[in-house]
C-alpha atoms as a PDB file:
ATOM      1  CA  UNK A   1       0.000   0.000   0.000  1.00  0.00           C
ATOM      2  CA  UNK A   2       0.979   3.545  -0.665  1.00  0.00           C
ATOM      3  CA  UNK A   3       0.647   6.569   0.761  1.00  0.00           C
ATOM      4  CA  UNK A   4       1.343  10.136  -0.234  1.00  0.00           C
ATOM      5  CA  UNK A   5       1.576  13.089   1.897  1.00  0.00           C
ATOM      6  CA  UNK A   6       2.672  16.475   1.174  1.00  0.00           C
ATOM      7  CA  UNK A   7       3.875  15.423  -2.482  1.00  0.00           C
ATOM      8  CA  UNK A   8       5.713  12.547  -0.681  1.00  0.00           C
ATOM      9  CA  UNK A   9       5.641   8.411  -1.396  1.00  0.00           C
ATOM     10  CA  UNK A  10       5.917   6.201   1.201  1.00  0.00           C
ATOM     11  CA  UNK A  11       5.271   2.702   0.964  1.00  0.00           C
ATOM     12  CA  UNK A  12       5.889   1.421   3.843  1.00  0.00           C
ATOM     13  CA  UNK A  13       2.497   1.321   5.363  1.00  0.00           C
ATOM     14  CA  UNK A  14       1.071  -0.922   8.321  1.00  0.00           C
ATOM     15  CA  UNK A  15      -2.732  -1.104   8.979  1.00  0.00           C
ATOM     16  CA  UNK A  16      -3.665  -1.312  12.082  1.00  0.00           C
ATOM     17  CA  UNK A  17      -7.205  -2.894  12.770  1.00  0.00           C
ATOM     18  CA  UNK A  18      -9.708  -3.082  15.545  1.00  0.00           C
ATOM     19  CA  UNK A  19      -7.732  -1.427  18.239  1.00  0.00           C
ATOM     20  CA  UNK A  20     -10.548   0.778  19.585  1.00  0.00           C
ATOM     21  CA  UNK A  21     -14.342   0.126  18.769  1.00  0.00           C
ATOM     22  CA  UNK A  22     -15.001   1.597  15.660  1.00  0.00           C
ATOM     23  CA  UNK A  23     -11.827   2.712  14.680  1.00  0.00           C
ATOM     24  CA  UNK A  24      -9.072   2.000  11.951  1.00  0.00           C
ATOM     25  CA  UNK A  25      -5.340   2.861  12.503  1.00  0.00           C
ATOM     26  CA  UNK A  26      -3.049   3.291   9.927  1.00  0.00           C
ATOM     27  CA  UNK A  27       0.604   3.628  11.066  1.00  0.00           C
ATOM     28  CA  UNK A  28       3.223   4.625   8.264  1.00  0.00           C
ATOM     29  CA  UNK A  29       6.788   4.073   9.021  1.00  0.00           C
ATOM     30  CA  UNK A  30       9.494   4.164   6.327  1.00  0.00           C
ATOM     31  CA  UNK A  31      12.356   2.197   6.744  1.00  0.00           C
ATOM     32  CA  UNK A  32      14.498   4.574   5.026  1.00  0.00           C
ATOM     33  CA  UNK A  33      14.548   8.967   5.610  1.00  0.00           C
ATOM     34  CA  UNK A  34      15.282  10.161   1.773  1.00  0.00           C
ATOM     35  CA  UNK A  35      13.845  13.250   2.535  1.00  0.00           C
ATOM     36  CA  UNK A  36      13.776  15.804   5.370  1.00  0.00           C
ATOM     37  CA  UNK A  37       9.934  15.827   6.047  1.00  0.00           C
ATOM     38  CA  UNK A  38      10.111  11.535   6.066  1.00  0.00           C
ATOM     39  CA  UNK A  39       8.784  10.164   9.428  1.00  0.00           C
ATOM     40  CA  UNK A  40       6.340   8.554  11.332  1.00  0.00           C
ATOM     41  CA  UNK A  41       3.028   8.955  10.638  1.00  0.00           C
ATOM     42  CA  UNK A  42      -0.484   8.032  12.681  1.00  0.00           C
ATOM     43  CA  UNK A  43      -3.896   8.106  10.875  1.00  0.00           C
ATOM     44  CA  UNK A  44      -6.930   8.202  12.853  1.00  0.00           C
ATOM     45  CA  UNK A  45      -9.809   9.208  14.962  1.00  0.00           C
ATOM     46  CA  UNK A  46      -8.714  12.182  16.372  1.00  0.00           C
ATOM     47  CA  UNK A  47      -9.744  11.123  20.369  1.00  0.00           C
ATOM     48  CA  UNK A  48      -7.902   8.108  19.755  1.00  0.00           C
ATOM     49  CA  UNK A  49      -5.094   9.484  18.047  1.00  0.00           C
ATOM     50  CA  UNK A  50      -4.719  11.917  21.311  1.00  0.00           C
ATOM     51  CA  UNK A  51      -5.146   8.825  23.600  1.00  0.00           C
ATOM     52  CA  UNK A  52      -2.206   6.845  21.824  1.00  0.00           C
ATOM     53  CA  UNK A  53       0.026  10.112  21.557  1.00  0.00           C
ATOM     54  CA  UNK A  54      -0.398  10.367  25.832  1.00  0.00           C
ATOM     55  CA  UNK A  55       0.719   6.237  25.925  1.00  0.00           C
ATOM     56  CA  UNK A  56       3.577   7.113  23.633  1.00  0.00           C
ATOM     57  CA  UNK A  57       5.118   9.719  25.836  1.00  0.00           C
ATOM     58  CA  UNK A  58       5.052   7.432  28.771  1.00  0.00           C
ATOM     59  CA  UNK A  59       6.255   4.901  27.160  1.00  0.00           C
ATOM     60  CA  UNK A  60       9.537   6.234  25.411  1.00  0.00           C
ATOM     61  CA  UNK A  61       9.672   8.176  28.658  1.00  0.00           C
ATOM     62  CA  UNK A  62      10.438  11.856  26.630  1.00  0.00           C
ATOM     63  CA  UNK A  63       8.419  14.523  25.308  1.00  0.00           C
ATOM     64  CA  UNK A  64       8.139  14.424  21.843  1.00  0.00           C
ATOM     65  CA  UNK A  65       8.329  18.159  21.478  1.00  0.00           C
ATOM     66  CA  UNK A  66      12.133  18.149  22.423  1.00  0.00           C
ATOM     67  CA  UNK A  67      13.991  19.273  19.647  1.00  0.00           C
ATOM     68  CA  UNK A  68      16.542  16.224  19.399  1.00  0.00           C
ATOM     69  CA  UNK A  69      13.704  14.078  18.633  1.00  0.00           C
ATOM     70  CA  UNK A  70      11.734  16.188  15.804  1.00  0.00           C
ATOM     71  CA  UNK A  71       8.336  17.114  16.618  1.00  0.00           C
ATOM     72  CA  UNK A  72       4.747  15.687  16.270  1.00  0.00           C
ATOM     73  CA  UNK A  73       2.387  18.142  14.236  1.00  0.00           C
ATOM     74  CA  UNK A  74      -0.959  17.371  13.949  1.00  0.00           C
ATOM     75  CA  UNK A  75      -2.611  17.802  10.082  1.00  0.00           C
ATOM     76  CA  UNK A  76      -6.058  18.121   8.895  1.00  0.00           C
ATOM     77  CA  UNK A  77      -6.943  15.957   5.970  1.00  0.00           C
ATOM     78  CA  UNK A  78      -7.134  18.081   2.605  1.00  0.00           C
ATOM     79  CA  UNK A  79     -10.112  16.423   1.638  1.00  0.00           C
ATOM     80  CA  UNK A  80     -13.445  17.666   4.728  1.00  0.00           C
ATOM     81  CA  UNK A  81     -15.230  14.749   3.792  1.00  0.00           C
ATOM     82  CA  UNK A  82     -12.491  12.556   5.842  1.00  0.00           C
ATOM     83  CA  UNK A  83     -13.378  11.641   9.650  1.00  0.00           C
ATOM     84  CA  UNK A  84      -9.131  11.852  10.440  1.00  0.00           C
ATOM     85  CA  UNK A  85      -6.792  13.704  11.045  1.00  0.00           C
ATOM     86  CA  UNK A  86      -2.614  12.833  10.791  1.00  0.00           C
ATOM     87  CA  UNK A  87      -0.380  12.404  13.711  1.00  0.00           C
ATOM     88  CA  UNK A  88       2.767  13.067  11.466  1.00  0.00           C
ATOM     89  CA  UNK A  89       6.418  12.797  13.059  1.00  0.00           C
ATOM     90  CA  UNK A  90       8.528  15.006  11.334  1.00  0.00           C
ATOM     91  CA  UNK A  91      12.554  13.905  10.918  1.00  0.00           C
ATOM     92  CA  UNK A  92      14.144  17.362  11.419  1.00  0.00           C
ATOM     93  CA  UNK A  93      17.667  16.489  12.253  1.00  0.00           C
ATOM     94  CA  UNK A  94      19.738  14.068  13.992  1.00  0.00           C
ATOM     95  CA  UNK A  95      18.485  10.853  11.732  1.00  0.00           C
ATOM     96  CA  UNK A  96      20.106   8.023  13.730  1.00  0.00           C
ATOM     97  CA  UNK A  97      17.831   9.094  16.503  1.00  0.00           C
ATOM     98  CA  UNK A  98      14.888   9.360  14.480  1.00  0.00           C
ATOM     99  CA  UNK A  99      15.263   6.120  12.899  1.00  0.00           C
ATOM    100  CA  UNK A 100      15.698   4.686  15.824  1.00  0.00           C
ATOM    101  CA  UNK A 101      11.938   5.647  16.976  1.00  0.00           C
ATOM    102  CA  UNK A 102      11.272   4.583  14.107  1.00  0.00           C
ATOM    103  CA  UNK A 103      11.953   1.106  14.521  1.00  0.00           C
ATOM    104  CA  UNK A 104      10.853   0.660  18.351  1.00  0.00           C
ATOM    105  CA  UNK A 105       7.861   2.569  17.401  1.00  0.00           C
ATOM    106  CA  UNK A 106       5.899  -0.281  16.183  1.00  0.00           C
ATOM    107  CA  UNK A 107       6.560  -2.365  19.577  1.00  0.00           C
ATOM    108  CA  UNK A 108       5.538   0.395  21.254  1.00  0.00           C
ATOM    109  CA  UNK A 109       2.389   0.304  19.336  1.00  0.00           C
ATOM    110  CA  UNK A 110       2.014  -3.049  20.084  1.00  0.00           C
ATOM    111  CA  UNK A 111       2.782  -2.598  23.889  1.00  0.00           C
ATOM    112  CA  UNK A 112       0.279   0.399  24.141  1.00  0.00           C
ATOM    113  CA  UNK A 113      -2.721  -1.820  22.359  1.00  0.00           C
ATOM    114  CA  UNK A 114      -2.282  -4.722  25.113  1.00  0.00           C
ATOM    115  CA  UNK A 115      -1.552  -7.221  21.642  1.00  0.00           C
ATOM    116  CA  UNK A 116      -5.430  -7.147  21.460  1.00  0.00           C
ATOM    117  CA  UNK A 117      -4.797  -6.893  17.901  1.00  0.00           C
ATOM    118  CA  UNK A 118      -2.371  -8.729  17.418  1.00  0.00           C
ATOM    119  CA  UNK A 119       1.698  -8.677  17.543  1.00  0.00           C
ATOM    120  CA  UNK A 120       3.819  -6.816  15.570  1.00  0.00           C
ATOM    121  CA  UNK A 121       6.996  -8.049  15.012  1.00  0.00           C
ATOM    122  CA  UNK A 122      10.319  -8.165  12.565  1.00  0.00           C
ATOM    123  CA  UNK A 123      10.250 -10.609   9.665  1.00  0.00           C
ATOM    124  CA  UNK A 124      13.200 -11.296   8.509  1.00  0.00           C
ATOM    125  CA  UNK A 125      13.846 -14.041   5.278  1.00  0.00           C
ATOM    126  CA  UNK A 126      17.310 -15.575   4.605  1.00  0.00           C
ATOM    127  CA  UNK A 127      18.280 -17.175   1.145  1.00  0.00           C
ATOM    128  CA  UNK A 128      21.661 -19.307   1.699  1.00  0.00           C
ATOM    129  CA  UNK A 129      22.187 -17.561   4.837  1.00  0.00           C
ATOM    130  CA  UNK A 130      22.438 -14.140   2.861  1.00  0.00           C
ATOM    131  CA  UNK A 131      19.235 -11.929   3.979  1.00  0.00           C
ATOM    132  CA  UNK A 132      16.456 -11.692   1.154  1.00  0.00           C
ATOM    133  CA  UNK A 133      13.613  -9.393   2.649  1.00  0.00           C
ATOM    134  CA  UNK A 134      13.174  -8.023   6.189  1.00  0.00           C
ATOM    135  CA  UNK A 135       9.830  -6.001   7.401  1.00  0.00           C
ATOM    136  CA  UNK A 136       7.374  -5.856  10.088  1.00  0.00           C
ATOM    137  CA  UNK A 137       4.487  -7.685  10.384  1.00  0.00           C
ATOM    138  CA  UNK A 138       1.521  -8.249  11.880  1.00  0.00           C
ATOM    139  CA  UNK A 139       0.852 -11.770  13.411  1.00  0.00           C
ATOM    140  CA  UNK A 140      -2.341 -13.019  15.188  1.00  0.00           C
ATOM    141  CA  UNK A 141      -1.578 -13.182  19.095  1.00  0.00           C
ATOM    142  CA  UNK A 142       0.564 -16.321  21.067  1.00  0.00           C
ATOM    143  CA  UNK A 143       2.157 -16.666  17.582  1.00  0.00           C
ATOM    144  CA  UNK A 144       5.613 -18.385  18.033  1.00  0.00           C
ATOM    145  CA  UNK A 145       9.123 -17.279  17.831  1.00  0.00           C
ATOM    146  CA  UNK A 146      11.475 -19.163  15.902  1.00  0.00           C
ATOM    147  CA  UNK A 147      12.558 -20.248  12.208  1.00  0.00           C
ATOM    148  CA  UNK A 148      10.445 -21.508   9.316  1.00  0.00           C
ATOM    149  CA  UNK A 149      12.767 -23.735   6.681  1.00  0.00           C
ATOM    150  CA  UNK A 150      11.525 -23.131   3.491  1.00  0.00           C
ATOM    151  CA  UNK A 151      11.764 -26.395   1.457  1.00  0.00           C
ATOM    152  CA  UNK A 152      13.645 -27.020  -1.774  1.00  0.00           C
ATOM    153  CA  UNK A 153      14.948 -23.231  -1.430  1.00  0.00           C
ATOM    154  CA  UNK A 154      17.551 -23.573   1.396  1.00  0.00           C
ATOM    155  CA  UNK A 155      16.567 -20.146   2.713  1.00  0.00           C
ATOM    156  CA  UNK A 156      14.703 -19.736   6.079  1.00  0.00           C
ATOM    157  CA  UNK A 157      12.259 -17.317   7.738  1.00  0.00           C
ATOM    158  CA  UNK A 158      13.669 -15.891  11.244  1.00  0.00           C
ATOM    159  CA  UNK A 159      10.420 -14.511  13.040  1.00  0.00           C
ATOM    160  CA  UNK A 160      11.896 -12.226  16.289  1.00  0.00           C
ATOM    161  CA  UNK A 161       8.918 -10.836  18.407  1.00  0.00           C
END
């Protein structure tokens, strides 16, 4: 799935479903900053989008308005017709910090949820012990750690929760 914002690509997008009654999340996290305004960004109903920004900042234990860490701006959808509004994290400088919220963030996301939805974890496949693909997931709950062989390809899939 892709999503543009502000002229932007990213295609990195996770879905989020059935966290709070009546409400779909979408979370979009690129793996990779090209671009200055690249971050983290939350879709949702605004009350819930409020409730998860409050868990965040108790959770990473830092206020996300401090400058070393970018800041969160909240944007109204171009389009009135839309019931959400963004939760955007904008990467202003430092980028090894940034993309380091950027991978805890979806554990975090999990964490703050309970896993009622399910986990969200690192997927990681190896061909010939050379890594092919690695991305999150989502998983249904109590689904195990470990490797899947894939057979007749000698590659594996490492699944790390």
């Amino acid at each position: 799935m892709v999503r543009n914002f502000r002229g932007y690509k990213d295609e990195s997008v996770v879905i989020l479903k059935h966290v709070f009654p009546n409400s779909d999340l979408v979370l979009s996290t690129p793996v990779e900053f090209s671009k200055k305004v690249s971050g983290v960004y939350i879709e949702g109903d605004p009350i819930h989008q409020l409730l998860l920004y409050e868990h965040l900042k108790k959770l990473v234990k830092i206020d996300f308005g401090e400058i070393c860490f970018g800041e969160w701006i909240g944007v109204l959808p171009l389009d009135e017709d839309l019931s959400w509004t963004v939760i955007h994290y904008e990467a202003v400088k430092e980028i090894d910090k940034i993309q380091l919220l950027n991978m805890v963030l979806l554990r975090h996301m999990a964490a703050i949820c309970n896993l009622r939805l399910s986990l969200v974890t690192e997927l990681t496949v190896k061909v010939r012990g050379d890594i092919a693909q690695e991305q999150f997931i989502v998983l249904p709950k109590d689904f195990a750690n470990g490797e899947i062989a894939l057979p007749g390809t000698g590659g594996i899939i490492d699944i790390l929760a």
